[in-house]
PDB file of N, CA and C in Angstrom:
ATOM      1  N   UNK A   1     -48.429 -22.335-130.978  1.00  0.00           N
ATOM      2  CA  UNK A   1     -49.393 -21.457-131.594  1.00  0.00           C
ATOM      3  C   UNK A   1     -48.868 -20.035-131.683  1.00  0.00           C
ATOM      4  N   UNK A   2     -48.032 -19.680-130.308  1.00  0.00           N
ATOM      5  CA  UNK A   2     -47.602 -18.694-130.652  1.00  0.00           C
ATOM      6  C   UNK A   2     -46.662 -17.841-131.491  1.00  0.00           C
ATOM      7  N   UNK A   3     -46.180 -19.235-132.312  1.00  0.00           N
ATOM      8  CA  UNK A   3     -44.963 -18.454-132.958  1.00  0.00           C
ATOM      9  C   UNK A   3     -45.547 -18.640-134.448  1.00  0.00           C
ATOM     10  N   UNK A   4     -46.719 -19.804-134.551  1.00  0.00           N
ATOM     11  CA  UNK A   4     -47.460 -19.423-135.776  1.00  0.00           C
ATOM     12  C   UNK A   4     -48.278 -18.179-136.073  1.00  0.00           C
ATOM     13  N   UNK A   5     -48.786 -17.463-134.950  1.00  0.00           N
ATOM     14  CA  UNK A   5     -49.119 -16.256-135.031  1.00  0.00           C
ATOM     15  C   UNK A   5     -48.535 -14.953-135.284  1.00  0.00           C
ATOM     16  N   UNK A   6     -47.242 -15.043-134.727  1.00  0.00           N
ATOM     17  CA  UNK A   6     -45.880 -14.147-134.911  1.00  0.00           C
ATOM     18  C   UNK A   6     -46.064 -14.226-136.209  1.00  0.00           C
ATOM     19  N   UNK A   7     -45.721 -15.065-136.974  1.00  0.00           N
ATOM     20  CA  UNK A   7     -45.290 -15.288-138.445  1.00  0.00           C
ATOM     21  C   UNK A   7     -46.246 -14.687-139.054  1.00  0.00           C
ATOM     22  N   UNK A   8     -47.705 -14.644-139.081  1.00  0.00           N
ATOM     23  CA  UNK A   8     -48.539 -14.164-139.864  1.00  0.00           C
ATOM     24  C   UNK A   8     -48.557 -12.439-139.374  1.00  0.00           C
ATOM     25  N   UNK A   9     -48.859 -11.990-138.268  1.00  0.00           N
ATOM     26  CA  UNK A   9     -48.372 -11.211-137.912  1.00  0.00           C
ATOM     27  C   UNK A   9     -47.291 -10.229-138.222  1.00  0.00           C
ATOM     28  N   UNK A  10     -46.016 -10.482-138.304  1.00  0.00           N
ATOM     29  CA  UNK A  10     -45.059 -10.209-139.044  1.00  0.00           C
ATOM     30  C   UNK A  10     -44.835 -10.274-140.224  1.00  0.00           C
ATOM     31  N   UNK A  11     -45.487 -10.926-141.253  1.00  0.00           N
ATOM     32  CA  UNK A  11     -45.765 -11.255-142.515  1.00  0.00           C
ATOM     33  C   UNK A  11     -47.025  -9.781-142.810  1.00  0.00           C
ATOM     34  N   UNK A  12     -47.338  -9.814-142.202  1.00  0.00           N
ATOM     35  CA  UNK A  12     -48.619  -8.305-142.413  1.00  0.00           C
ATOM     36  C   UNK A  12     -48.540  -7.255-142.120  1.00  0.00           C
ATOM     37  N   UNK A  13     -47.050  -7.134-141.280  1.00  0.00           N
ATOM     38  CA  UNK A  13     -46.194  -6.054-140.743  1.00  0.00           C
ATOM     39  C   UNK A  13     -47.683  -5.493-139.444  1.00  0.00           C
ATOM     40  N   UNK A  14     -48.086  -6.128-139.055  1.00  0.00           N
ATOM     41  CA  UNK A  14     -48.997  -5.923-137.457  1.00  0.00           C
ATOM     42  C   UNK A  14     -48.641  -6.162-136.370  1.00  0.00           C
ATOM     43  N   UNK A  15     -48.897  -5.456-135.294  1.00  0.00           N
ATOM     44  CA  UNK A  15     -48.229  -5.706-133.824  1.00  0.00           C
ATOM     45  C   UNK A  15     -48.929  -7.478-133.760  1.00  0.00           C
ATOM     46  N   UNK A  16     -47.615  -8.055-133.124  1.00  0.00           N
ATOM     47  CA  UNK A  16     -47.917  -9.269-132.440  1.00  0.00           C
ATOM     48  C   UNK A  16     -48.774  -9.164-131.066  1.00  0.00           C
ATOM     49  N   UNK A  17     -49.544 -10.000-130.976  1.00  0.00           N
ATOM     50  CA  UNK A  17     -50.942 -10.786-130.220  1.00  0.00           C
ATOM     51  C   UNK A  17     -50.602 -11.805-129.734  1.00  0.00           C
ATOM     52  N   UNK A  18     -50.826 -11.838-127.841  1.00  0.00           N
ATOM     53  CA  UNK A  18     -50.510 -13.458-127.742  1.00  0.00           C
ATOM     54  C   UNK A  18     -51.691 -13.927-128.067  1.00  0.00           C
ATOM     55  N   UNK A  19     -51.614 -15.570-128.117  1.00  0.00           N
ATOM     56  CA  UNK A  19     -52.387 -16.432-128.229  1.00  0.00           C
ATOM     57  C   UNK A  19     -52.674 -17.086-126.770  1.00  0.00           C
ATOM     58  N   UNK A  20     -53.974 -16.686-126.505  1.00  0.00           N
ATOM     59  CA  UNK A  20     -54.510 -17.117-125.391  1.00  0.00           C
ATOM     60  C   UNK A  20     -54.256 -18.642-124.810  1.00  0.00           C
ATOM     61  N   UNK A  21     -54.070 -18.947-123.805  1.00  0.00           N
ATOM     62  CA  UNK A  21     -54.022 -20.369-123.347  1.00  0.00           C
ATOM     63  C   UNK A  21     -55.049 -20.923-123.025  1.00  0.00           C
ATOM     64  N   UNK A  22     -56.465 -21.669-123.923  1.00  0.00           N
ATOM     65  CA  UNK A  22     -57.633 -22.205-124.029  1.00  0.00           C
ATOM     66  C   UNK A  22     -57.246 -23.480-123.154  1.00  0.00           C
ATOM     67  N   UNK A  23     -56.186 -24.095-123.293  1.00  0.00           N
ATOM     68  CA  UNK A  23     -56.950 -25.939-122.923  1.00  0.00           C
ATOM     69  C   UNK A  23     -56.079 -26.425-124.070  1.00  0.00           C
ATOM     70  N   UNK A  24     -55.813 -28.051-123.789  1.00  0.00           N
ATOM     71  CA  UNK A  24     -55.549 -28.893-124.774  1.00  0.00           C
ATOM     72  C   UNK A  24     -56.530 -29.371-125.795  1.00  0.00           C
ATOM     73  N   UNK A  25     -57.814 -29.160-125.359  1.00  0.00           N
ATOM     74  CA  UNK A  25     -58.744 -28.971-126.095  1.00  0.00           C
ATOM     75  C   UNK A  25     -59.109 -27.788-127.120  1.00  0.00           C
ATOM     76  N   UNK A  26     -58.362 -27.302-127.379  1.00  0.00           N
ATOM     77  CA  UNK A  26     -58.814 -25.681-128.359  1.00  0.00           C
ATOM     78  C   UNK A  26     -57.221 -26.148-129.281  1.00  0.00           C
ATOM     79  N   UNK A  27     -56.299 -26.616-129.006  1.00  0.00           N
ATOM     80  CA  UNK A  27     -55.029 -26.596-129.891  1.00  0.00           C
ATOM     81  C   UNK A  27     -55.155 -26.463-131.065  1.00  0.00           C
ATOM     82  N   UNK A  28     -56.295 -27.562-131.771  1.00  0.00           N
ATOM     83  CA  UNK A  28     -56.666 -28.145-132.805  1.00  0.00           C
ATOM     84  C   UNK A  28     -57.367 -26.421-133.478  1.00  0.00           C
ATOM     85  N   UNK A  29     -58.822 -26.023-132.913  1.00  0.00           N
ATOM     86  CA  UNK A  29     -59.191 -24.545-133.415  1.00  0.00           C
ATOM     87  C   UNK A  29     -57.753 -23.503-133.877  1.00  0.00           C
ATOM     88  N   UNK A  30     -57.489 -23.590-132.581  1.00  0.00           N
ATOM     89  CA  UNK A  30     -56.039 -22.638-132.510  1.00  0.00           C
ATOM     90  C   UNK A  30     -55.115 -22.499-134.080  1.00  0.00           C
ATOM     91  N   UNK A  31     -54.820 -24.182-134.144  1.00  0.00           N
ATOM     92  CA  UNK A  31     -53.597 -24.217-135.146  1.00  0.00           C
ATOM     93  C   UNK A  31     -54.596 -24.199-136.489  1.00  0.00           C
ATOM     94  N   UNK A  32     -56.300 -24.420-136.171  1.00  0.00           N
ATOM     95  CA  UNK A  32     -56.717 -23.867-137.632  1.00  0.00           C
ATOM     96  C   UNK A  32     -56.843 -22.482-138.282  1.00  0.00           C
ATOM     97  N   UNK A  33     -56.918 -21.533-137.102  1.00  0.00           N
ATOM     98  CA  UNK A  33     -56.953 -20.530-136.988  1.00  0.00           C
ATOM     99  C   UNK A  33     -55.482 -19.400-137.578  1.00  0.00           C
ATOM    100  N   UNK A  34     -54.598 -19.879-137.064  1.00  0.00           N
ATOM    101  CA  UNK A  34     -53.111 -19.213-136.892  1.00  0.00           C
ATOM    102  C   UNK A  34     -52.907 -20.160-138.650  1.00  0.00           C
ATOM    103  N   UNK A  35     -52.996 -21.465-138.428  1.00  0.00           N
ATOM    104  CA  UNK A  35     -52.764 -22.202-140.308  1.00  0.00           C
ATOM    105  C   UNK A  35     -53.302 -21.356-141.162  1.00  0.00           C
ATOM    106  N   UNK A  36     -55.140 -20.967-141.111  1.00  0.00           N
ATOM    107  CA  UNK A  36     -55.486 -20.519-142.391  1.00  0.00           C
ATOM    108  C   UNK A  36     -54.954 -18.866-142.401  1.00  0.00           C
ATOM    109  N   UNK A  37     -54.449 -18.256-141.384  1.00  0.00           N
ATOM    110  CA  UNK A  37     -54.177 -16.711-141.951  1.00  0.00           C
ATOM    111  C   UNK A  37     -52.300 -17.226-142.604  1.00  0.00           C
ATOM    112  N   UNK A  38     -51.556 -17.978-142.288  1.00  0.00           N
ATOM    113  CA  UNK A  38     -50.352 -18.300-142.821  1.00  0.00           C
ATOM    114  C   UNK A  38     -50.955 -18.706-144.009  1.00  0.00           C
ATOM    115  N   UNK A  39     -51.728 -19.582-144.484  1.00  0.00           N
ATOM    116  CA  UNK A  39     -51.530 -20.203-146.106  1.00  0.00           C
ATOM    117  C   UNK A  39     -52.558 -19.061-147.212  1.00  0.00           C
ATOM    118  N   UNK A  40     -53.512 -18.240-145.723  1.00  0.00           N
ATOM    119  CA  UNK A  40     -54.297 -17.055-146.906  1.00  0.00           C
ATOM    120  C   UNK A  40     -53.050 -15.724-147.379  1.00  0.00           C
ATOM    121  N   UNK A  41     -52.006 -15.561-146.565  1.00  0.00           N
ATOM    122  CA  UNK A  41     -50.855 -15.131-147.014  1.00  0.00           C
ATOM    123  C   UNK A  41     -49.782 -15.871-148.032  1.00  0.00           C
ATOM    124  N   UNK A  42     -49.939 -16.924-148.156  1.00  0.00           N
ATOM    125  CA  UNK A  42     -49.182 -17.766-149.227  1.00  0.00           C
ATOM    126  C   UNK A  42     -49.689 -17.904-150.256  1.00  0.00           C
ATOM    127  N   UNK A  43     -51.086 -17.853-150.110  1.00  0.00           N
ATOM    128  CA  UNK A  43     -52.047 -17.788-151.485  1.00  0.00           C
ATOM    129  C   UNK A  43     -51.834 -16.233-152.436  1.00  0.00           C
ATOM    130  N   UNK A  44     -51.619 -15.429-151.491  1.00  0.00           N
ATOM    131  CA  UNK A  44     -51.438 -14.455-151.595  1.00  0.00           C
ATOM    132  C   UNK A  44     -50.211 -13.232-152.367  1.00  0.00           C
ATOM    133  N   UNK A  45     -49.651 -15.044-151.834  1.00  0.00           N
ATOM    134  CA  UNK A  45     -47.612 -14.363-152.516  1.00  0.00           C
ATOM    135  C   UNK A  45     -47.361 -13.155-151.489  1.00  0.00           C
ATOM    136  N   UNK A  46     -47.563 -13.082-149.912  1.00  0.00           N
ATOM    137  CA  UNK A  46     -47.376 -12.219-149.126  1.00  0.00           C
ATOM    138  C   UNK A  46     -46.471 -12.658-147.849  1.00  0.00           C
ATOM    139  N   UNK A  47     -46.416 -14.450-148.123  1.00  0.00           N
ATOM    140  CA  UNK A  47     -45.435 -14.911-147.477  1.00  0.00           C
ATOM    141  C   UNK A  47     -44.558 -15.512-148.085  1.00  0.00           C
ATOM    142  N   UNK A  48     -43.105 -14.778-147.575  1.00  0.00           N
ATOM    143  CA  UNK A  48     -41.629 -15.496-147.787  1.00  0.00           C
ATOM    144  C   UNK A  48     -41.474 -16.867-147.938  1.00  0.00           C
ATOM    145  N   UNK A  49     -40.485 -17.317-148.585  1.00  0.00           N
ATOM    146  CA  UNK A  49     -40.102 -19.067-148.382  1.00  0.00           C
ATOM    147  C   UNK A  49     -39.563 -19.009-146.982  1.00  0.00           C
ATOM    148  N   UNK A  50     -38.614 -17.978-146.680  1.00  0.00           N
ATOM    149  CA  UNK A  50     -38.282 -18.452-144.915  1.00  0.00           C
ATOM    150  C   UNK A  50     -39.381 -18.358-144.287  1.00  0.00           C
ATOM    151  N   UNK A  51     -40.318 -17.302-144.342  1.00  0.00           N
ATOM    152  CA  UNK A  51     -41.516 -18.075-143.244  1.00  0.00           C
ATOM    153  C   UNK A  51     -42.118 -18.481-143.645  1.00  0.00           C
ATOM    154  N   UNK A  52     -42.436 -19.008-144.638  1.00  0.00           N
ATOM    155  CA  UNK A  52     -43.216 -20.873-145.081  1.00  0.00           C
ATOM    156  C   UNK A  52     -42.799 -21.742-144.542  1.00  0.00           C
ATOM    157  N   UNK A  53     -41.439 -21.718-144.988  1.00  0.00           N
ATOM    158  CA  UNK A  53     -40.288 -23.368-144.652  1.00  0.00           C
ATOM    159  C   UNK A  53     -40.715 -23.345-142.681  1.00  0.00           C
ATOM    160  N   UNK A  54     -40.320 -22.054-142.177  1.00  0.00           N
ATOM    161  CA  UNK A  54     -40.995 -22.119-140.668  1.00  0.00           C
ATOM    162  C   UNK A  54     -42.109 -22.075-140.001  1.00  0.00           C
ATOM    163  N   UNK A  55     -42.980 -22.028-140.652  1.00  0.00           N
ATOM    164  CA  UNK A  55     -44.354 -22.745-140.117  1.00  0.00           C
ATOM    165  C   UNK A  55     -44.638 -24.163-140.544  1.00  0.00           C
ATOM    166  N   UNK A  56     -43.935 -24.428-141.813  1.00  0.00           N
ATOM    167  CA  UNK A  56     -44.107 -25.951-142.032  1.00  0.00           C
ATOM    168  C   UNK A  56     -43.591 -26.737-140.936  1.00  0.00           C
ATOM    169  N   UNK A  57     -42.095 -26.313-140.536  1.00  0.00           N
ATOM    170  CA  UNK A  57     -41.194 -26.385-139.416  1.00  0.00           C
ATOM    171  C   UNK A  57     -41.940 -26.698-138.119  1.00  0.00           C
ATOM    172  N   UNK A  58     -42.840 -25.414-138.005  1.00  0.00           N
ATOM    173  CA  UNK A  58     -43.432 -25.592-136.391  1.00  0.00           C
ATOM    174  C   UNK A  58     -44.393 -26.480-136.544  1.00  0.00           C
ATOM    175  N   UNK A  59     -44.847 -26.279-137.884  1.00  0.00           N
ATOM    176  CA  UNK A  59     -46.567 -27.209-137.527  1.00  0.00           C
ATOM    177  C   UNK A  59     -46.051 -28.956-137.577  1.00  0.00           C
ATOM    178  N   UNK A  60     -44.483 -29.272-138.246  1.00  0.00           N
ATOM    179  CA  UNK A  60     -44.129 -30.510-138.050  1.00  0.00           C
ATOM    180  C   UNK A  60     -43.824 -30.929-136.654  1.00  0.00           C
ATOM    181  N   UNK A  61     -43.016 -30.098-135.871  1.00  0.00           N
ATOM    182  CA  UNK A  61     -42.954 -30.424-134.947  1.00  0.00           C
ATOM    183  C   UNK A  61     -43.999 -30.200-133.811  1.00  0.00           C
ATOM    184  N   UNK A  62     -45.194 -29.428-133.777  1.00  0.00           N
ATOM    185  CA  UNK A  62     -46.609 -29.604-133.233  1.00  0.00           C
ATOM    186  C   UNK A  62     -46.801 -31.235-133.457  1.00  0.00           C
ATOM    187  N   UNK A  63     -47.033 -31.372-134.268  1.00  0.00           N
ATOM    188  CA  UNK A  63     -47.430 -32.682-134.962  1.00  0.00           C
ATOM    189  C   UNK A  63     -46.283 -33.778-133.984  1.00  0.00           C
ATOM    190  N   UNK A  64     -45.456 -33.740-134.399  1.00  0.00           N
ATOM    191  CA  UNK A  64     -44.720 -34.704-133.688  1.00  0.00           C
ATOM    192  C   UNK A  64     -44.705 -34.547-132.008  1.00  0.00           C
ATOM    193  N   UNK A  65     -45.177 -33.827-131.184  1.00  0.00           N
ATOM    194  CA  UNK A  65     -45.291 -32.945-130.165  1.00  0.00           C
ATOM    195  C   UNK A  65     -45.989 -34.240-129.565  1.00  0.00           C
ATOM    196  N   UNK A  66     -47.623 -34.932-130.482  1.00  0.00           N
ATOM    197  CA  UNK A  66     -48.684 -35.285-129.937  1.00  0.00           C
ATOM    198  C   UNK A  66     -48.540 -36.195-129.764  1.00  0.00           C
ATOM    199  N   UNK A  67     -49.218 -37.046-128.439  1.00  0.00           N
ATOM    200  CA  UNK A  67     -49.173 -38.085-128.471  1.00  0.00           C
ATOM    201  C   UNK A  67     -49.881 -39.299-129.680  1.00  0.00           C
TER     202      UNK A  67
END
């Protein structure tokens, strides 16, 4: 989560924020949260292809992460 936040973050030129450690239960909020400000910047044409291709990157390997 945290490096999906970096990305949007850095994409908006704003100081980076950690992402709190909720529970395995909040992951799911979390990565909707940190997802929709990455793709409202892509909608936007405010995010790069390198940090697209790397959140696609992280959120694949989140994904593959789960049991």
């Amino acid at each position: 989560m945290q490096q999906l936040a970096d990305l949007a973050a850095d994409a908006e030129a704003r100081p980076r924020r950690p992402v709190p450690r909720l529970g395995d239960y909040a992951v799911g909020d979390q990565v909707e949260v940190t997802g929709n400000d990455l793709v409202a910047l892509a909608r936007a044409g405010e995010l790069d292809p390198d940090r697209q291709d790397r959140a696609v990157e992280l959120l694949r390997d989140l994904r593959l992460a789960l049991p």
